[in-house]
C-alpha atoms as a PDB file:
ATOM      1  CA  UNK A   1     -32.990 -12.058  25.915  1.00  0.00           C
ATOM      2  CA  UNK A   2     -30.639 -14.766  24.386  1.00  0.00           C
ATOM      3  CA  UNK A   3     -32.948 -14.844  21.090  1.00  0.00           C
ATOM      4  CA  UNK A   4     -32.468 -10.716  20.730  1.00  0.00           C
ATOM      5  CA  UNK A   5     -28.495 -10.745  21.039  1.00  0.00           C
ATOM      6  CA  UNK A   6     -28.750 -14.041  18.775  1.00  0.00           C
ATOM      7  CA  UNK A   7     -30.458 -12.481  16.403  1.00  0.00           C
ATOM      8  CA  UNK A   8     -28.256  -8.999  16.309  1.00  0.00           C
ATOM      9  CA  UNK A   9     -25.266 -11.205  16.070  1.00  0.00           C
ATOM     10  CA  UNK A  10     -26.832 -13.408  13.212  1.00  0.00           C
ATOM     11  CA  UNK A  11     -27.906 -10.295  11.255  1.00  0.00           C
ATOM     12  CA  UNK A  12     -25.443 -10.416   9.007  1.00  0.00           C
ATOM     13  CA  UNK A  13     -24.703 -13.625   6.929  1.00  0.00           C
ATOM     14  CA  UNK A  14     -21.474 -15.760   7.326  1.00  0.00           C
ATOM     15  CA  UNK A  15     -20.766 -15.150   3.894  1.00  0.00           C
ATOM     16  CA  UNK A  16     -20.754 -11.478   4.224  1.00  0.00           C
ATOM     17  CA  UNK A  17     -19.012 -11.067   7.225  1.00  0.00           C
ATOM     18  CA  UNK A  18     -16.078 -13.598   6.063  1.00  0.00           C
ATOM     19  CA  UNK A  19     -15.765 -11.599   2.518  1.00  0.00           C
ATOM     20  CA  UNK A  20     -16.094  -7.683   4.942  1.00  0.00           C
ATOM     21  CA  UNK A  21     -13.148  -9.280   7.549  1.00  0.00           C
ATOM     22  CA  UNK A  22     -10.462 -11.290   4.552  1.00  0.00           C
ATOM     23  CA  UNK A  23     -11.345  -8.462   2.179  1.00  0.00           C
ATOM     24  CA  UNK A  24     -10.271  -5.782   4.679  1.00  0.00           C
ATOM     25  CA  UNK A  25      -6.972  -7.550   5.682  1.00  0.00           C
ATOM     26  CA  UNK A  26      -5.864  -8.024   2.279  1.00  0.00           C
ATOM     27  CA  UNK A  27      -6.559  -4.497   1.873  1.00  0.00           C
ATOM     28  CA  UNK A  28      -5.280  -2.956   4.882  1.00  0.00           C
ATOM     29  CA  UNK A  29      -2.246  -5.271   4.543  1.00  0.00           C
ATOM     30  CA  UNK A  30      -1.827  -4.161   0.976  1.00  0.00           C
ATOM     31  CA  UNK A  31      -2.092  -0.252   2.305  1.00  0.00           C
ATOM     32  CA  UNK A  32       0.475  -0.528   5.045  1.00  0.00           C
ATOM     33  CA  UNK A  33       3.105  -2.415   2.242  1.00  0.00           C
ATOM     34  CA  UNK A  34       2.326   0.878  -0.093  1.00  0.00           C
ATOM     35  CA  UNK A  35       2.736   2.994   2.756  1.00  0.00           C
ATOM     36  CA  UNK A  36       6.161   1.752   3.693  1.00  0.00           C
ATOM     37  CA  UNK A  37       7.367   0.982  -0.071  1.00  0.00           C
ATOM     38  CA  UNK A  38       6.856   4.852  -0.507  1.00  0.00           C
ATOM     39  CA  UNK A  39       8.757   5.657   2.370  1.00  0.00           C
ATOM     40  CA  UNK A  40      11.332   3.627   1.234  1.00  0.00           C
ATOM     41  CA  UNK A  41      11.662   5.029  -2.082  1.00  0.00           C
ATOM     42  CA  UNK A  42      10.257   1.845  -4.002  1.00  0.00           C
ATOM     43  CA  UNK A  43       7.772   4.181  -6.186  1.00  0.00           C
ATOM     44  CA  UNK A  44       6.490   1.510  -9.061  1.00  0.00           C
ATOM     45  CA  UNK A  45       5.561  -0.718  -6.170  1.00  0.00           C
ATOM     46  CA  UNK A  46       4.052   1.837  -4.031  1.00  0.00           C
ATOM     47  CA  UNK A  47       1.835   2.687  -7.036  1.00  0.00           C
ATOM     48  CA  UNK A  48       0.409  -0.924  -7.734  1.00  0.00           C
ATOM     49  CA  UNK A  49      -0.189  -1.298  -4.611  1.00  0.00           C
ATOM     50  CA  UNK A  50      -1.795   2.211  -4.205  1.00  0.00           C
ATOM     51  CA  UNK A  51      -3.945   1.173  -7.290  1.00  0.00           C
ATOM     52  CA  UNK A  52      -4.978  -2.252  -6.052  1.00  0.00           C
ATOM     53  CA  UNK A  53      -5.492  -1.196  -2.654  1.00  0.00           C
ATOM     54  CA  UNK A  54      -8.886   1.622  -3.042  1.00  0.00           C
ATOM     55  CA  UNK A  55      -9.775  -1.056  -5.540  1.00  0.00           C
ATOM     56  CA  UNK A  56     -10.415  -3.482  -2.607  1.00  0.00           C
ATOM     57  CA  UNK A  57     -11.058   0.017  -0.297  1.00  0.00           C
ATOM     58  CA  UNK A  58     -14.301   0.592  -2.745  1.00  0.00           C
ATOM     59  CA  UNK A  59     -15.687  -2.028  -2.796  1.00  0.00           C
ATOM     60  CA  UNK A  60     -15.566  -3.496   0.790  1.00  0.00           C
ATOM     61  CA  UNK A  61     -16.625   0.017   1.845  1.00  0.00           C
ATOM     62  CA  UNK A  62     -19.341   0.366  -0.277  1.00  0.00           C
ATOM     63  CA  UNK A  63     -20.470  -3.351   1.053  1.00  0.00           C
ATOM     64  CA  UNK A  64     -20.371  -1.966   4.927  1.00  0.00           C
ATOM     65  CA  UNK A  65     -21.967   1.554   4.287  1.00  0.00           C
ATOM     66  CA  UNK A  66     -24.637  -0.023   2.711  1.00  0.00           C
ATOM     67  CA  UNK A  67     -27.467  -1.113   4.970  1.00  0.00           C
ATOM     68  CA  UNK A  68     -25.586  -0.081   8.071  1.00  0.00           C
ATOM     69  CA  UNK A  69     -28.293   1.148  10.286  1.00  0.00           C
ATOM     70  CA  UNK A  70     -29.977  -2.073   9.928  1.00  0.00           C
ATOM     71  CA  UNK A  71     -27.014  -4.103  10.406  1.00  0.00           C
ATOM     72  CA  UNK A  72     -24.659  -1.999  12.168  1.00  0.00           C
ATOM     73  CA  UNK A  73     -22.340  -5.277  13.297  1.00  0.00           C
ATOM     74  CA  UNK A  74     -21.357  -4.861   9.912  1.00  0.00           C
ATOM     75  CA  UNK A  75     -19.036  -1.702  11.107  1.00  0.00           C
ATOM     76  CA  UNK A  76     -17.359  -4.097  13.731  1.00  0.00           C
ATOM     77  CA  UNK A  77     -16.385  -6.692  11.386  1.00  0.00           C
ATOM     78  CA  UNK A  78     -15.230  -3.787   8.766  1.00  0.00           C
ATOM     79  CA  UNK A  79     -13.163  -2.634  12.464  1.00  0.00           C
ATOM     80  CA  UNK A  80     -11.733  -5.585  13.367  1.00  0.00           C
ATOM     81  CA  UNK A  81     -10.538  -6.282   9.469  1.00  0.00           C
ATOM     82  CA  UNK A  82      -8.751  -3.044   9.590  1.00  0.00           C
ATOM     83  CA  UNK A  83      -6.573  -4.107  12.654  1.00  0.00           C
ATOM     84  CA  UNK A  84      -5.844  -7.633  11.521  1.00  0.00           C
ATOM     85  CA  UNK A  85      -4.665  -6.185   8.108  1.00  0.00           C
ATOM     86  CA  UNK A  86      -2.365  -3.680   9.971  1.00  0.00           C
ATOM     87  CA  UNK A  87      -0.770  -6.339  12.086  1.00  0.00           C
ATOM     88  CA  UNK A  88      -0.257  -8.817   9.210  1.00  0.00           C
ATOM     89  CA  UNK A  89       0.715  -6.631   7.105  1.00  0.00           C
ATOM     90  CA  UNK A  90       3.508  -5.518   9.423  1.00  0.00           C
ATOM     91  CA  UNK A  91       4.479  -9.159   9.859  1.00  0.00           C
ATOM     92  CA  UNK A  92       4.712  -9.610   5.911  1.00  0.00           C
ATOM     93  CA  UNK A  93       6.727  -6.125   5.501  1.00  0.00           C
ATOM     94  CA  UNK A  94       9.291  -7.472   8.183  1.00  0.00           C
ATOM     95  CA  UNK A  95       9.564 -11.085   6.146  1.00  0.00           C
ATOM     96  CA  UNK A  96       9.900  -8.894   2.720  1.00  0.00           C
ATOM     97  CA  UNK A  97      12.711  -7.073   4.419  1.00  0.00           C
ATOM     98  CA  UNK A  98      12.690  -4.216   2.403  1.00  0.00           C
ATOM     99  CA  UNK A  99      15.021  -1.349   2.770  1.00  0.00           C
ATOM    100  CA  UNK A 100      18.681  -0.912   3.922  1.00  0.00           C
ATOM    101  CA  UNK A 101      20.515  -0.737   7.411  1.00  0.00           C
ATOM    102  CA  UNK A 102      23.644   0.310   9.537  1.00  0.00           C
ATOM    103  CA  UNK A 103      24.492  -2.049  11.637  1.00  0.00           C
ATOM    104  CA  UNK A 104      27.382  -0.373  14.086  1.00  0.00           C
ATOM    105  CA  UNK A 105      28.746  -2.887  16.401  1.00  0.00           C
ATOM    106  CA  UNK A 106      31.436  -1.654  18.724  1.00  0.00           C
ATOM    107  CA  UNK A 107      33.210  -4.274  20.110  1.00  0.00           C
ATOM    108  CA  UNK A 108      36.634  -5.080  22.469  1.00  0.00           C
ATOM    109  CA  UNK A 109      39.697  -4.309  20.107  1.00  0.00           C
ATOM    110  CA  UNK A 110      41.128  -7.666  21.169  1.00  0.00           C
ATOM    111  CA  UNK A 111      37.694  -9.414  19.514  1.00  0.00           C
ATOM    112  CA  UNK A 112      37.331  -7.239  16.838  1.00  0.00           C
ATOM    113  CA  UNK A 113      39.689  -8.946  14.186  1.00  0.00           C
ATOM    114  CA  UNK A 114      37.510 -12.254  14.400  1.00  0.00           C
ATOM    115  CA  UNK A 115      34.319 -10.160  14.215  1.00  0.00           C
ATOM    116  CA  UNK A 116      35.565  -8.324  10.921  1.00  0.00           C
ATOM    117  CA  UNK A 117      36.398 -11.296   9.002  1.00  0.00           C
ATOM    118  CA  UNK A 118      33.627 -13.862  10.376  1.00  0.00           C
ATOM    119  CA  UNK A 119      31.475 -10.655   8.492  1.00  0.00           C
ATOM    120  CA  UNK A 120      33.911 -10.500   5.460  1.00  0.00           C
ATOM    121  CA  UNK A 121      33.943 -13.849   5.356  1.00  0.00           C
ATOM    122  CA  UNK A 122      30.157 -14.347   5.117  1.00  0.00           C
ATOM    123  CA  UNK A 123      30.375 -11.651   2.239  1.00  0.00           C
ATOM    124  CA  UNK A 124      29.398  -8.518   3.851  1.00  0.00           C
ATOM    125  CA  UNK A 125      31.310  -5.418   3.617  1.00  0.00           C
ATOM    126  CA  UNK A 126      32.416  -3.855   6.829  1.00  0.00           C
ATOM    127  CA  UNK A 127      34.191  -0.400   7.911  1.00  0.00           C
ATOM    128  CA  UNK A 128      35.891  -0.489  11.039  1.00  0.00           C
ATOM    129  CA  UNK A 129      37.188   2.532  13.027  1.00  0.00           C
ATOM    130  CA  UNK A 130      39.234   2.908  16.184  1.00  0.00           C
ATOM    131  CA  UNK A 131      37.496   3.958  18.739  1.00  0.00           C
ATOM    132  CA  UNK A 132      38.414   4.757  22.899  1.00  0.00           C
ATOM    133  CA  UNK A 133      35.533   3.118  25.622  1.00  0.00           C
ATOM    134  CA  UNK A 134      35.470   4.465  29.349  1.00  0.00           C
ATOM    135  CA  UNK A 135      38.138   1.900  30.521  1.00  0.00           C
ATOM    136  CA  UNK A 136      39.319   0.197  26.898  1.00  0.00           C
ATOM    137  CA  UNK A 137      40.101   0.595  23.325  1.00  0.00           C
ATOM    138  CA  UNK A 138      37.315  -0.849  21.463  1.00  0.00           C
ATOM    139  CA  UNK A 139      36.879  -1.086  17.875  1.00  0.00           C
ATOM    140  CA  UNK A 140      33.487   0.209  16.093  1.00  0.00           C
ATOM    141  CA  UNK A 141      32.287  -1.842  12.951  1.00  0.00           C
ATOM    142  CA  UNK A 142      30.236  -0.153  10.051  1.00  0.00           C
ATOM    143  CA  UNK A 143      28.154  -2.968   7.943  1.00  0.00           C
ATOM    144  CA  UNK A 144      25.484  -1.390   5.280  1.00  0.00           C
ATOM    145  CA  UNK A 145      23.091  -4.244   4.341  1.00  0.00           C
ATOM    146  CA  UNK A 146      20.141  -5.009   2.803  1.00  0.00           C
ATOM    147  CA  UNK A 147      17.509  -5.243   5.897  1.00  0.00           C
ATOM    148  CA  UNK A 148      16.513  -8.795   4.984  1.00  0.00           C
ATOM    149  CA  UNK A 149      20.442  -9.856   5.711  1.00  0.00           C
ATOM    150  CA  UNK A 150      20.283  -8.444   9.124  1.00  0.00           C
ATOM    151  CA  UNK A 151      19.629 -11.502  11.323  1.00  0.00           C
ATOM    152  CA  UNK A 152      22.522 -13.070   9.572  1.00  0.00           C
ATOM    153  CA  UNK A 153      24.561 -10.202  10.245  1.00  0.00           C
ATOM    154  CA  UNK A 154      23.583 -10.293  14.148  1.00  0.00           C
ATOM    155  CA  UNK A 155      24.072 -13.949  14.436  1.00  0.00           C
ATOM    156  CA  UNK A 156      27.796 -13.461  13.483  1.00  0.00           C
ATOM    157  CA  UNK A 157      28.310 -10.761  15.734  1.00  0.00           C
ATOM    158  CA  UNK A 158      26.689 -12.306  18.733  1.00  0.00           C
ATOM    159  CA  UNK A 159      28.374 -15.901  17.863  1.00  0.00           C
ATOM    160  CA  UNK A 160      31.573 -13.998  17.734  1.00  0.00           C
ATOM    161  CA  UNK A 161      31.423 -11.821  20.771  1.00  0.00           C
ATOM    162  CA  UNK A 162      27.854 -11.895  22.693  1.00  0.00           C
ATOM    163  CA  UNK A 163      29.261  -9.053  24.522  1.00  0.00           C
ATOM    164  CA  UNK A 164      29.248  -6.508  21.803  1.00  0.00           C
ATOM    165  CA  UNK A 165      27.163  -3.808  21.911  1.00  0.00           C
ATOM    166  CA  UNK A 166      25.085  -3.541  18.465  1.00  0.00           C
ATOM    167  CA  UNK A 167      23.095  -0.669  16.863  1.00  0.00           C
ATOM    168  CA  UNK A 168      20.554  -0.722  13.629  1.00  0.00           C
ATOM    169  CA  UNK A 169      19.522   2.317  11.950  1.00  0.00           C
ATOM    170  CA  UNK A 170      17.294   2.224   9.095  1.00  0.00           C
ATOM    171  CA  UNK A 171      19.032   4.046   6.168  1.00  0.00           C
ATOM    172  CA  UNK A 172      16.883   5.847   3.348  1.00  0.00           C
ATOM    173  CA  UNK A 173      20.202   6.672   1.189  1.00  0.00           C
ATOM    174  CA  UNK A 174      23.883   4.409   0.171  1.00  0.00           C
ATOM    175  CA  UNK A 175      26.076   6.119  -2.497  1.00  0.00           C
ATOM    176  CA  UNK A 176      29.965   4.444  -3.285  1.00  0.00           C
ATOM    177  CA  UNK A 177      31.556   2.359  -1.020  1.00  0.00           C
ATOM    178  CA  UNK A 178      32.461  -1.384  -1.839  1.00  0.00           C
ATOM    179  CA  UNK A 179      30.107  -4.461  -2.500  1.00  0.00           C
ATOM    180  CA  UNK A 180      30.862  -7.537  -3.259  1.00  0.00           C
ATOM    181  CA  UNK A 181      30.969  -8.650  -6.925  1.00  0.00           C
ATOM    182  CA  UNK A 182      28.732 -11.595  -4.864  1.00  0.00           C
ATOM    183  CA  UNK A 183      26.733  -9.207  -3.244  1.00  0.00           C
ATOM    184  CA  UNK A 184      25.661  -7.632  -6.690  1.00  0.00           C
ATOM    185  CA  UNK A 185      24.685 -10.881  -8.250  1.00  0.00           C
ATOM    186  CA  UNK A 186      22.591 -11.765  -5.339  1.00  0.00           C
ATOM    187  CA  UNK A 187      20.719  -8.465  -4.766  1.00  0.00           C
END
């Protein structure tokens, strides 16, 4: 019994099964980069990537179709690729930090002031509005970012007032408004 399940697990080289599992990570990594690059409106990227990505796609699938029946473990590494390759390449999209937010904090008025300019200070331009709560006036504070800033951003919130109550939206479209002469040199 232990020789048949060796030998079903040992029907497929090392080799072969480390180039069917790295090969399909790259690629599914690559795939789910394209996939939110597009969404994003980054349409060069999302193209090379596109292009690069059934390049890899071919060729690893072409590697797994072939012989299957006699080594169908072959499909299970080709499986478990595909799910590694979404997860890292969700970890690599959230390093990349592509994209832009609104962060919306709304905050006590009486903390508000040192709020607005620990986030001016640090560079980042912020809207703030007036705004009634159930029991106090509270102040709401607009920041539009690049997503990749955003743990900065929280940091001086919460160091500021760990009490405020923050929102992020992703945001496909910014038109006017100010940036910082900074900001611009940075981006």
């Amino acid at each position: 019994m232990w020789e048949t399940i060796w030998t079903f697990l040992s029907s497929v080289p090392l080799w072969e099964v480390l180039l069917i599992l790295i090969a399909k990570v790259v690629e599914v990594s690559v795939s789910t980069l394209r996939i939110i690059f597009i969404g994003k409106g980054l349409r060069k990227p999302g193209t090379i990537l596109a292009l690069f990505e059934i390049l890899l796609w071919v060729f690893i699938a072409s590697r797994v179709i072939t012989g299957i029946q006699e080594t169908p473990l072959k499909g299970i590494y080709y499986s478990i690729g595909f799910a590694a390759g979404v997860y890292l390449g969700s970890i690599i999209e959230a390093k990349l930090g592509v994209g832009r937010i609104l962060i919306q904090a709304i905050i006590m008025k009486e903390e508000a002031s040192k709020v607005l300019n620990g986030l001016r200070d640090a560079g980042y331009a912020v809207t703030s509005l007036d705004a009634q709560g159930k029991y106090k006036e509270r102040e709401v504070l607009m920041i539009f970012a690049n997503r990749k800033n955003k743990q900065n951003i929280l940091h001086i919130i919460n160091e500021t007032d760990d009490d405020a109550l923050v929102v992020t939206n992703d945001v496909s479209m910014v038109s006017g408004g100010f940036v910082s002469p900074w900001r611009r040199l940075i981006k």
